[in-house]
Protein backbone atom coordinates (compact mmCIF):
# COMPACT_ATOMS: atom_id res chain seq x y z
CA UNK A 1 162.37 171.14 142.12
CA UNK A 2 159.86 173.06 144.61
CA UNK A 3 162.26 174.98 145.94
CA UNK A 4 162.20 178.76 144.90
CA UNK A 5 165.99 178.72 144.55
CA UNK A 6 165.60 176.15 141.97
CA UNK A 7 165.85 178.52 138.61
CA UNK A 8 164.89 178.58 135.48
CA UNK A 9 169.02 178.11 134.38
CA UNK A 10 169.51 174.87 136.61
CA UNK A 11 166.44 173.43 135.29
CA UNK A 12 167.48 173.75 132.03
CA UNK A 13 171.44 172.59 132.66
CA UNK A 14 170.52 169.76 134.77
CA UNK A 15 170.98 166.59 133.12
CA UNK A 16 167.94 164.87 134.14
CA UNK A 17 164.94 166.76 136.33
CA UNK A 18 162.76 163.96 137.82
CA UNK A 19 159.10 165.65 139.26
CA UNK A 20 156.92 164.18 141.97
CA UNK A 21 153.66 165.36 142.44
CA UNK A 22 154.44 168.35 144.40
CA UNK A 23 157.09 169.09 141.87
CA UNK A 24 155.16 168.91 139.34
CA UNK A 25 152.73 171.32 140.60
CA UNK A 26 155.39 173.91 141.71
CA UNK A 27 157.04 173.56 138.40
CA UNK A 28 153.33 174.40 136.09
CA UNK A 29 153.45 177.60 138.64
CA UNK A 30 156.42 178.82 138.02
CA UNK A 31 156.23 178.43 134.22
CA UNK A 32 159.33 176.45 134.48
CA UNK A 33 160.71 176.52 130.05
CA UNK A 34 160.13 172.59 128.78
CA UNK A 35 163.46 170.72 128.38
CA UNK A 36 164.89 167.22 127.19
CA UNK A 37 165.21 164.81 129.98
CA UNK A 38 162.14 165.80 132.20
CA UNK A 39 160.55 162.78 134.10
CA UNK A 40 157.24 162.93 136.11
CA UNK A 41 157.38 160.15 138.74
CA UNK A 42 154.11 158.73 140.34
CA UNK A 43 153.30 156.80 142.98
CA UNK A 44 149.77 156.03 142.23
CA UNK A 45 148.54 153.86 139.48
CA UNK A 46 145.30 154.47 138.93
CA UNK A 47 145.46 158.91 137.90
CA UNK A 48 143.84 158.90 134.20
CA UNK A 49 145.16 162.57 134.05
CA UNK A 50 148.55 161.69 134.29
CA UNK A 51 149.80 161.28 130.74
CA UNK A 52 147.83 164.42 129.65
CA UNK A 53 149.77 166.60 132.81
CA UNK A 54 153.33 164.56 131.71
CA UNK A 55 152.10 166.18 127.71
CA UNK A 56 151.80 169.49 129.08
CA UNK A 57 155.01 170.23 130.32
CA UNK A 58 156.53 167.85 127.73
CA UNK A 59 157.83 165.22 129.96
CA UNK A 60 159.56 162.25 127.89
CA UNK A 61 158.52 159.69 130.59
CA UNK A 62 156.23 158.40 133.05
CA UNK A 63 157.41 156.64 135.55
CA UNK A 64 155.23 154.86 138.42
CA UNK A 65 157.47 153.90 141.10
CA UNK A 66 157.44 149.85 141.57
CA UNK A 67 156.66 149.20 138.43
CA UNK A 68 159.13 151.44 136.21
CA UNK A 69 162.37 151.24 138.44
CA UNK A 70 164.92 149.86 136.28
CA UNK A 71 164.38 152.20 133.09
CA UNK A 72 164.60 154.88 135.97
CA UNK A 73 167.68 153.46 137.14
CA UNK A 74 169.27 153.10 133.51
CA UNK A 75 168.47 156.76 132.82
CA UNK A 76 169.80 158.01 136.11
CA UNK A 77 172.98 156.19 135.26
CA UNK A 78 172.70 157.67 131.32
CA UNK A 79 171.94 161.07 133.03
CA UNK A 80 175.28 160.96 135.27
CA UNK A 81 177.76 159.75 133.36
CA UNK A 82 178.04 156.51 135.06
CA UNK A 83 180.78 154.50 132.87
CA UNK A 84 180.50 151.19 134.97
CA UNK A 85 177.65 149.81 133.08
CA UNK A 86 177.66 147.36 130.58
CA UNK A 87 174.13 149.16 128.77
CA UNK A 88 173.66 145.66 126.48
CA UNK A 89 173.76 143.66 128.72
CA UNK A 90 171.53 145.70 131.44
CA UNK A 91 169.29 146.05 128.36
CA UNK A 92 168.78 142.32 127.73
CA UNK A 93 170.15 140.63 130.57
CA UNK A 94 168.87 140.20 134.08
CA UNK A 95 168.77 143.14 136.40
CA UNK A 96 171.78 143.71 138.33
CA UNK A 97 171.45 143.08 142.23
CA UNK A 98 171.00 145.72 144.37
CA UNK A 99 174.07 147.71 145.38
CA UNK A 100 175.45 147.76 141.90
């Protein structure tokens, strides 16, 4: 999302935008239009001002990396289209191993 060819149009037709810090700074100055399906991924734990920043541009999730990485992965999957998940039993079973 820094990049300056990223517009205003992708933003808003991309199924899921996922911000990093540096993201989410370039994306407050360039007034980027709020949207469903905006994430703000951190990887510090301890930034009080994080859930106040992920209001502002109306994110619908916070996600610290480490600690958040299977709803991340769920979504991703949600986000592409990925028909090889069972969502149940990802849901309420145990997480998948790596690869899959």
């Amino acid at each position: 999302m820094p990049s300056p060819l990223f517009s205003a149009e992708e933003s808003r037709l991309a199924p899921l935008v996922i911000l990093d810090e540096r993201s989410y700074t370039a994306f407050r100055l360039r007034h980027m239009p709020q949207r469903p399906g905006l994430v703000l991924a951190l990887v510090g734990t301890d930034d009080d001002t994080v859930y106040p920043r992920a209001a502002a541009i109306g994110a619908e999730a916070v996600v610290r990396t480490g600690r958040d990485l299977s709803w991340l992965h769920l979504r991703l999957h949600e986000a592409t289209g990925c028909r090889h998940a069972n969502w149940d039993d990802l849901l309420t079973g145990p997480p998948p191993p790596p690869g899959t």
